[in-house]
Protein backbone atom coordinates (compact mmCIF):
# COMPACT_ATOMS: atom_id res chain seq x y z
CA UNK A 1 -19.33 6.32 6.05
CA UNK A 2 -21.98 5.46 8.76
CA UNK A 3 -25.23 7.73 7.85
CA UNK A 4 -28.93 8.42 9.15
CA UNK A 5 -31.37 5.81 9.26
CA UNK A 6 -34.43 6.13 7.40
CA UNK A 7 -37.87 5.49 8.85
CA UNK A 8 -38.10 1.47 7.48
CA UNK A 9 -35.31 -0.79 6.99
CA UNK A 10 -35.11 -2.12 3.10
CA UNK A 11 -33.48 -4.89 2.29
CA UNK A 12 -30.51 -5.43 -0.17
CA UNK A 13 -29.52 -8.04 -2.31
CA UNK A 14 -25.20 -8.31 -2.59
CA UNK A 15 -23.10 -10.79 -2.84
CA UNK A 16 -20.77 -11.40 -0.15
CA UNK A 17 -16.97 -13.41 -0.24
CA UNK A 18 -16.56 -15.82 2.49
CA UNK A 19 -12.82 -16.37 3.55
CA UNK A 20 -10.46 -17.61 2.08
CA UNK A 21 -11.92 -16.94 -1.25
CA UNK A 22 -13.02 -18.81 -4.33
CA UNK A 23 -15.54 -18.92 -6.62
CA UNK A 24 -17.24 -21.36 -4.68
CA UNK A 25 -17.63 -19.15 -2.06
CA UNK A 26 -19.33 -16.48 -3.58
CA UNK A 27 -22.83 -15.99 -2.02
CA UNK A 28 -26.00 -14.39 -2.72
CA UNK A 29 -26.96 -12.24 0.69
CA UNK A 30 -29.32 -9.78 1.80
CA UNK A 31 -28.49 -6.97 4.23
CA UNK A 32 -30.07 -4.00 5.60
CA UNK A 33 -29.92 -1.17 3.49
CA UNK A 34 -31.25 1.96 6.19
CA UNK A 35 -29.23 4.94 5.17
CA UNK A 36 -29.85 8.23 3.69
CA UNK A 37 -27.22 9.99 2.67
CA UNK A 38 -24.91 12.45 4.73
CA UNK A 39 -24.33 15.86 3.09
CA UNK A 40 -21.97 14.79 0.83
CA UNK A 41 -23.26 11.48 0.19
CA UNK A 42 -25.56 9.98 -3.02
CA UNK A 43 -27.44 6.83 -2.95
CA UNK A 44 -27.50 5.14 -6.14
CA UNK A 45 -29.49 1.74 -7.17
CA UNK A 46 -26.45 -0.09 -8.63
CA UNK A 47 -27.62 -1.55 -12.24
CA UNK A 48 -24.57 -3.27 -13.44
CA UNK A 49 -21.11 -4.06 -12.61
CA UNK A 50 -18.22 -5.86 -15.24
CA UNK A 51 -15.18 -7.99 -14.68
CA UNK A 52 -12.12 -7.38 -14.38
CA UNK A 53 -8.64 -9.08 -13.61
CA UNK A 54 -8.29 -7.16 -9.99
CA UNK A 55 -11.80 -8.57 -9.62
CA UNK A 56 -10.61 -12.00 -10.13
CA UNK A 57 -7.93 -11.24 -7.83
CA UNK A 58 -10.47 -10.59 -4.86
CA UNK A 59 -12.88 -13.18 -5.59
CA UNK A 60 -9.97 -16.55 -6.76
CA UNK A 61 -8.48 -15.60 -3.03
CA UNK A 62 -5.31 -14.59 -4.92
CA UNK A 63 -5.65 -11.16 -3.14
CA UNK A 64 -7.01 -12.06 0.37
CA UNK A 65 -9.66 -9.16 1.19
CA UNK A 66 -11.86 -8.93 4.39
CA UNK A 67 -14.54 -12.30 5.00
CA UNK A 68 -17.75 -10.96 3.75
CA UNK A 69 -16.40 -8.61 1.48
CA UNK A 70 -18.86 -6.98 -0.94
CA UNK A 71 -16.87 -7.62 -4.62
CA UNK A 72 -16.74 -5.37 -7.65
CA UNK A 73 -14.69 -2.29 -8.47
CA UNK A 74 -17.04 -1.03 -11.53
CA UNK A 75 -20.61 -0.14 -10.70
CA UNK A 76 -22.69 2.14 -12.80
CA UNK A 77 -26.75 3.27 -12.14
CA UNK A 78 -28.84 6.01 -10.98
CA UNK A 79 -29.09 8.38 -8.27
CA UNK A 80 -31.68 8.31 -5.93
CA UNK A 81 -30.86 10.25 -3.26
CA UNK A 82 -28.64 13.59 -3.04
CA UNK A 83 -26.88 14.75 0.24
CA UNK A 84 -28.25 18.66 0.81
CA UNK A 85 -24.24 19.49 0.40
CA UNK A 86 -24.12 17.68 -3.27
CA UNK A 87 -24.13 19.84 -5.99
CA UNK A 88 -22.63 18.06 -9.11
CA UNK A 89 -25.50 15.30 -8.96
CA UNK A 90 -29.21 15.23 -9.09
CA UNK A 91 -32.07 12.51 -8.81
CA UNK A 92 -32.17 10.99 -11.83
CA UNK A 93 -28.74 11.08 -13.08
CA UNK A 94 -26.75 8.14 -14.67
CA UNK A 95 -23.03 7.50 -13.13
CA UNK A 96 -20.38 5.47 -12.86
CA UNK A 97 -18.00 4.78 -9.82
CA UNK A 98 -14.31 5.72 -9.50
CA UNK A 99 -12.04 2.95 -8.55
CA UNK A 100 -9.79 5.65 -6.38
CA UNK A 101 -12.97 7.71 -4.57
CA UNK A 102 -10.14 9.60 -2.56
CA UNK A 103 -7.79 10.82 -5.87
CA UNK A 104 -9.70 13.63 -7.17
CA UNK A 105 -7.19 15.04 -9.62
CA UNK A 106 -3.10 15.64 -9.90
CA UNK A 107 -0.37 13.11 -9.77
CA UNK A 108 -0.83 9.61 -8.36
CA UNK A 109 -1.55 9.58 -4.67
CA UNK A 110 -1.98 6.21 -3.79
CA UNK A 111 -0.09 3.07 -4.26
CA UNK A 112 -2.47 0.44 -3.25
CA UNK A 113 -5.84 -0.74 -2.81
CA UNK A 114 -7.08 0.45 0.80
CA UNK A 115 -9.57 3.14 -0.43
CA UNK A 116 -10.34 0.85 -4.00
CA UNK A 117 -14.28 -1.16 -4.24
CA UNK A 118 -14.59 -4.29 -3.89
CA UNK A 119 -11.03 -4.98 -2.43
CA UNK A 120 -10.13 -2.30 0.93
CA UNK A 121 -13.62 -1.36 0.91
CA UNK A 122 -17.36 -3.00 0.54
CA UNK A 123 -17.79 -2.77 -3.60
CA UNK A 124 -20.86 -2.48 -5.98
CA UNK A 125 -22.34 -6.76 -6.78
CA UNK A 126 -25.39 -4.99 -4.73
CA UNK A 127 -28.46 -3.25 -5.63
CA UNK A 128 -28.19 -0.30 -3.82
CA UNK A 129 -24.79 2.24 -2.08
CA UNK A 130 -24.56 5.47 -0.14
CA UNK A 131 -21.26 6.81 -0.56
CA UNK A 132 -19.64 10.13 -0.75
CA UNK A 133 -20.11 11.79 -4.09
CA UNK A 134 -16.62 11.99 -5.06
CA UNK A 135 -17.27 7.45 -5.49
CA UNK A 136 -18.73 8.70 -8.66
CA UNK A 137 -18.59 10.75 -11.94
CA UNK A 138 -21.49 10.97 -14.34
CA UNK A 139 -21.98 8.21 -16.94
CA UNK A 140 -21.16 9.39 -20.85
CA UNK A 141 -25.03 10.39 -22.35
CA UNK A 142 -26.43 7.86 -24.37
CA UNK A 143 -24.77 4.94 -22.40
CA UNK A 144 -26.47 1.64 -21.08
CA UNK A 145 -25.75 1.18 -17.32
CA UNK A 146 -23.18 -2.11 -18.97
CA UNK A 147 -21.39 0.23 -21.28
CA UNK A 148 -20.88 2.30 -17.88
CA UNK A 149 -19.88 -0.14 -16.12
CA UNK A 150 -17.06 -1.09 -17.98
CA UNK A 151 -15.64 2.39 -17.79
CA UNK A 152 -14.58 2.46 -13.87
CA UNK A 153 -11.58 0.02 -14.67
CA UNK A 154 -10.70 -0.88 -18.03
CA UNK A 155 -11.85 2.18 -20.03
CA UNK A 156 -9.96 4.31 -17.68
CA UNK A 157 -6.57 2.10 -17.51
CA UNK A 158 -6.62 3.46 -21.57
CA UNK A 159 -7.24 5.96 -21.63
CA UNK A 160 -4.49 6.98 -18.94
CA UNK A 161 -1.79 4.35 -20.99
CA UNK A 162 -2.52 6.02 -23.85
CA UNK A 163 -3.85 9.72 -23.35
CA UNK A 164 -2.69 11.10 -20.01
CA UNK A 165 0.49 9.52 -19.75
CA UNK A 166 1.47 8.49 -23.53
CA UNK A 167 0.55 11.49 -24.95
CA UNK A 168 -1.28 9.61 -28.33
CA UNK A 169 -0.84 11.92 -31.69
CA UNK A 170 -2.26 11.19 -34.69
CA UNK A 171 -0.26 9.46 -36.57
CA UNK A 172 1.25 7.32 -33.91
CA UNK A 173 1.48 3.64 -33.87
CA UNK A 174 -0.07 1.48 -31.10
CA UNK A 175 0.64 -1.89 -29.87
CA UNK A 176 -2.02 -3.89 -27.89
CA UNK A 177 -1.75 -7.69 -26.35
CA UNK A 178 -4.37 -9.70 -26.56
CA UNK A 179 -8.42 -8.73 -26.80
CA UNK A 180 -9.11 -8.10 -22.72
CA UNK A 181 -11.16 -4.98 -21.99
CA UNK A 182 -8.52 -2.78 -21.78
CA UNK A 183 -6.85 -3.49 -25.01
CA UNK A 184 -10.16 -3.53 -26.88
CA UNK A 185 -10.79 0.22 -25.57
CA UNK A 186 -7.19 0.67 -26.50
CA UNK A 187 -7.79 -0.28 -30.04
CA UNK A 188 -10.93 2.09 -30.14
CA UNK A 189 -9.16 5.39 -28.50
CA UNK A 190 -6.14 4.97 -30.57
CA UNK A 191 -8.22 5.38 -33.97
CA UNK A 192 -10.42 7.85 -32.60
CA UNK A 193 -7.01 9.80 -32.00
CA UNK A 194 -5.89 8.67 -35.58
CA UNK A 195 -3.16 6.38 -34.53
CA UNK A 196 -2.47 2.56 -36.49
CA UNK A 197 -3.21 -0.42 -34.32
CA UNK A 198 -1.19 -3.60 -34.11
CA UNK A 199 -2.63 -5.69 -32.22
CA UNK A 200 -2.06 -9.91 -30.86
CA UNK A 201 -3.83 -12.10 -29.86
CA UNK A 202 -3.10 -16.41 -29.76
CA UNK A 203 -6.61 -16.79 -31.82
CA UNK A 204 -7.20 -16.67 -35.31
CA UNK A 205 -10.93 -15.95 -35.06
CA UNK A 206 -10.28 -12.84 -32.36
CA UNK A 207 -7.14 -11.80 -34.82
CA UNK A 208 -10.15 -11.39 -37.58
CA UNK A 209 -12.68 -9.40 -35.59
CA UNK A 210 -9.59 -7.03 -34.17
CA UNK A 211 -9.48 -6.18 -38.16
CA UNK A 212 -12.76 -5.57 -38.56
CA UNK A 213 -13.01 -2.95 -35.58
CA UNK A 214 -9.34 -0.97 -37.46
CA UNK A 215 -6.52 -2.94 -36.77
CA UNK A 216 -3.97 -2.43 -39.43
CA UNK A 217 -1.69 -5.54 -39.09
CA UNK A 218 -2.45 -8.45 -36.71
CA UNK A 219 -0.30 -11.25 -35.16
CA UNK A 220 -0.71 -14.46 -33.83
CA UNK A 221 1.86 -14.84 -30.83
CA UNK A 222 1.25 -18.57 -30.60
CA UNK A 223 2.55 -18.95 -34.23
CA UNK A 224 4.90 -16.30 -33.52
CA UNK A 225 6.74 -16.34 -30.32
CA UNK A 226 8.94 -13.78 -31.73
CA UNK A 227 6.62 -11.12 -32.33
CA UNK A 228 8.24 -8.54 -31.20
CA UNK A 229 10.64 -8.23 -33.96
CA UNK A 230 7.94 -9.13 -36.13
CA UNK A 231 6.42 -5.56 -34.81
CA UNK A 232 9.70 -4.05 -35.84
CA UNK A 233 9.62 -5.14 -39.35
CA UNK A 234 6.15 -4.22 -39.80
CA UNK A 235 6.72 -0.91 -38.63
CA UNK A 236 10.41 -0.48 -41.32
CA UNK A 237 12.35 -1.08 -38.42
CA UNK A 238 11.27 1.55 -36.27
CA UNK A 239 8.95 -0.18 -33.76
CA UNK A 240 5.72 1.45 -32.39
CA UNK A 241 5.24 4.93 -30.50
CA UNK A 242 2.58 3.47 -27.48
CA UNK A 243 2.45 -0.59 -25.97
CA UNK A 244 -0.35 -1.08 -23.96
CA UNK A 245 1.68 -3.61 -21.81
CA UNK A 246 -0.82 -6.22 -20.51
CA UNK A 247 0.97 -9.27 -19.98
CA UNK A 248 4.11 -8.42 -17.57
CA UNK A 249 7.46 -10.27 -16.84
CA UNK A 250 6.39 -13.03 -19.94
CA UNK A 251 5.54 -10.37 -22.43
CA UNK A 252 7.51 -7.34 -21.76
CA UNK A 253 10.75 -8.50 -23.41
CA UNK A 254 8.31 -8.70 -26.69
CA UNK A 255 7.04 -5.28 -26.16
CA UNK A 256 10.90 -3.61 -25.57
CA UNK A 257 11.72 -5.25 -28.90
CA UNK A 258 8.16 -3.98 -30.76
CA UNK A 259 8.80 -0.53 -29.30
CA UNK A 260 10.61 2.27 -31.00
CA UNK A 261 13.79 4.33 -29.76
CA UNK A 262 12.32 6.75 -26.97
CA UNK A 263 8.84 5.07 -27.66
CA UNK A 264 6.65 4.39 -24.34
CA UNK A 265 5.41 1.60 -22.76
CA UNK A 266 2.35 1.34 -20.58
CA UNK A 267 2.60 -1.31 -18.19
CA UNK A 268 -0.89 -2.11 -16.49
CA UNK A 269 -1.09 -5.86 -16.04
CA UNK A 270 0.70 -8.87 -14.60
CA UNK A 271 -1.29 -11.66 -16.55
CA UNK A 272 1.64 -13.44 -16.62
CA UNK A 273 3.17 -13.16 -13.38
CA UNK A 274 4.17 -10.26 -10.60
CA UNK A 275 8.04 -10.58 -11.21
CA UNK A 276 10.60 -11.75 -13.67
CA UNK A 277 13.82 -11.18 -15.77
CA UNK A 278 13.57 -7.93 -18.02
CA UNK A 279 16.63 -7.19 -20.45
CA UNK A 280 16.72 -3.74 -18.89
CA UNK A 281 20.18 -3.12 -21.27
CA UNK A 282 18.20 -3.61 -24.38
CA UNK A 283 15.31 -0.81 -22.59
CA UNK A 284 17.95 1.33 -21.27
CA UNK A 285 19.89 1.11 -25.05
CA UNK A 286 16.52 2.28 -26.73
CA UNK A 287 16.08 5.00 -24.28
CA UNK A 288 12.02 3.62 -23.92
CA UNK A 289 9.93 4.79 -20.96
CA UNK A 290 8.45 1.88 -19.10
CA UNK A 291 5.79 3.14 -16.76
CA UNK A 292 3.53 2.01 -14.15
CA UNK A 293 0.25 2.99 -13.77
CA UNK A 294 -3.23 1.94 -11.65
CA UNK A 295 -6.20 3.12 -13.76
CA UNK A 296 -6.56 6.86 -13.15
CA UNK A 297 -8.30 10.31 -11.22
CA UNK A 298 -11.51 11.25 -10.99
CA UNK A 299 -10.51 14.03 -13.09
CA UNK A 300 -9.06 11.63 -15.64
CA UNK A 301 -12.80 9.59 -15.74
CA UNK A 302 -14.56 13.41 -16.55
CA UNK A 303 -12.00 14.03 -19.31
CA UNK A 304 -12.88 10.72 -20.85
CA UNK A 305 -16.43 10.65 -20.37
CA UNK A 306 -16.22 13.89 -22.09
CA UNK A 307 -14.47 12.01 -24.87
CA UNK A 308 -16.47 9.41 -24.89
CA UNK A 309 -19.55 11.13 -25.48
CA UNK A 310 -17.21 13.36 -28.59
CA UNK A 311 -15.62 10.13 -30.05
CA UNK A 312 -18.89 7.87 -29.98
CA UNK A 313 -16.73 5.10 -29.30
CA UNK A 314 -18.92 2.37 -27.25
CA UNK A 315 -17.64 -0.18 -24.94
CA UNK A 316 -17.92 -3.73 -26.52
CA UNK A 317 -19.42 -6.38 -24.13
CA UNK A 318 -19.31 -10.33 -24.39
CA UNK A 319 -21.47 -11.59 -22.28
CA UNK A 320 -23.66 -10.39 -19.66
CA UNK A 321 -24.52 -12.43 -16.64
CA UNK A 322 -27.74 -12.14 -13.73
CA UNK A 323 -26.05 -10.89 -10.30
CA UNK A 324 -26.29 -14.27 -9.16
CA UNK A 325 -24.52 -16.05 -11.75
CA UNK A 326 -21.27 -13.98 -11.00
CA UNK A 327 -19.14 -16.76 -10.45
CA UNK A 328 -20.03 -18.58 -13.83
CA UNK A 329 -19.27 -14.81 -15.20
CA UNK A 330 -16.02 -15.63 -13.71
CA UNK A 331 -15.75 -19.03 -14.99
CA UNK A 332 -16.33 -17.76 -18.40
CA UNK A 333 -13.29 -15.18 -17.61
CA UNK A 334 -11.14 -17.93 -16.92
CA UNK A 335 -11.32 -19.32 -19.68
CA UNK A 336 -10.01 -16.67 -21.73
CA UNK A 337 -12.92 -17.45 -24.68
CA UNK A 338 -14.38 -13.52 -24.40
CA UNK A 339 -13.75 -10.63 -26.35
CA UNK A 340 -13.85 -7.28 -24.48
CA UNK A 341 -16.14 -7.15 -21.48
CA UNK A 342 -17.92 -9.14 -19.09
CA UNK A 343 -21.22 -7.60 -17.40
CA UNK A 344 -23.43 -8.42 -14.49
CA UNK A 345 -26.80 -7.02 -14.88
CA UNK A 346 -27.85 -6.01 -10.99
């Protein structure tokens, strides 16, 4: 992705990951920033980023990444330079990036994180990128650059769970675990499709606001460790069409027990571990579909932009933290107080 130089170097602010990793070794850098853009390429002056838990990965050292690794998957802004072969941007325009830049469209051709920002390659905690157009879609209309920023990640991850892959009907009834990004943009796509919510969560205050925004029943799995059948009984014994698996080896036993005969289970996160014992006779017995899945296309992020902009559903954000305050944004994603999103502003 080397380009042309331009005819003065400008300088960039990023911040940069020093091996091994930690939040203490997140630091506030400047590098040269002297590209224009090859044919295909856009540069774009990054406005905003947001959090996520493959972010947290990179940046706690969990997932060891490359010393002086630029972090961030999400990164949303505006285009200030257009590569004569570009045609689907302009100067001007508002976008958002695409965690898989090479998976334009089709089935899943990737199955890890080589070609994904702010892990295989440099990512967007910077001011400014050059990269090849395909990085990018546009941003929905009416967006701030946080609301697009939160799309990259989390709003896709839904929208695949529950659109692409699950198929959502009105109708249908949705379970979602706890109040993280993606569940929160879970919640809002399944009413927008005219599907119940049930939703969890271990806090009585978050259990309250996941009302307000349409939730039809709510649990408490602190008070509840059994929720699952809890799920069942609230749904006459049938169990919900769609969970929006979050939690992994810890929670999935839960979900097989919430879910209905046939019903289908999204699993996108390992918050509670990367392996464990799953009473696969009880899943195979209730014929359930228990897929994988890594956020989604480029094709995918038009589609829901396009929705998006229909629906009118907006992201919510917690908290929004200066570029150089990203690892107290991380601290305050640690401690598991926020509901929905966490922004930088860049």
């Amino acid at each position: 992705m080397d380009g042309k130089n331009k005819g003065a170097e400008d300088m960039v602010k990023c911040i940069k990951l020093e091996k091994p990793g930690g939040l203490d070794r997140l630091q506030v850098a400047e590098i040269d920033d002297p590209r224009t853009p090859w044919p295909d390429e856009i540069t774009v002056r990054i406005h905003a980023s947001s959090l996520n838990f493959h972010d947290y990965g990179i940046v706690s050292g969990k997932s060891p990444t490359e010393d002086g690794r630029i972090p961030m998957s999400d990164g949303a802004g505006v285009v200030e330079e257009v590569g004569s072969d570009v045609t689907d941007f302009a100067v001007g325009d508002h976008v958002v990036s695409c965690f898989f830049p090479l998976w334009e469209e089709g089935p899943p051709r990737i199955a890890d994180f080589s070609t994904t920002p702010g892990d295989g390659i440099d990512g967007y905690a910077r001011e400014r990128v050059t990269y090849p157009a395909r990085a990018f879609t546009k941003a929905p209309h009416g967006y701030s650059h946080e609301e697009a920023a939160t799309l990259t990640t989390a709003g896709l991850t839904a929208w695949r769970a529950l659109v692409v892959d699950g198929g959502i009907k009105a109708g249908d009834t949705v379970l979602i675990l706890g109040t993280g990004g993606v569940s929160i943009f879970a919640l809002q796509m399944a009413k927008a499709f005219g599907a119940s919510v049930i939703a969890t969560s271990s806090s009585d205050e978050k259990l309250k606001r996941l009302k307000e925004m349409g939730a039809s029943e709510t649990i408490n799995y602190e008070s509840n460790p059994d929720w699952g059948s809890t799920v069942a009984e609230m749904t006459n014994g049938r169990g919900v069409d769609h969970v929006v698996e979050v939690g992994g080896p810890a929670t999935l036993p839960q979900s097989i027990k919430a879910c209905r005969i046939g019903g289908h289970m999204a699993l996108i996160g390992v918050l509670t571990g990367r392996a464990g014992e799953i009473p696969t006779a009880a899943m195979m017995a209730r014929q359930q579909v228990l897929k994988g899945l890594i956020v989604g296309s480029r094709q995918h992020q038009r589609d829901m932009v396009r929705a998006l902009e229909v629906t009118g559903i907006r992201p919510v954000i917690d908290t929004t933290f200066p570029l150089d305050q990203i690892a107290d944004a991380f601290r305050h994603e640690e401690a598991g107080k926020h509901f929905g999103k966490i922004c930088l502003s860049i």
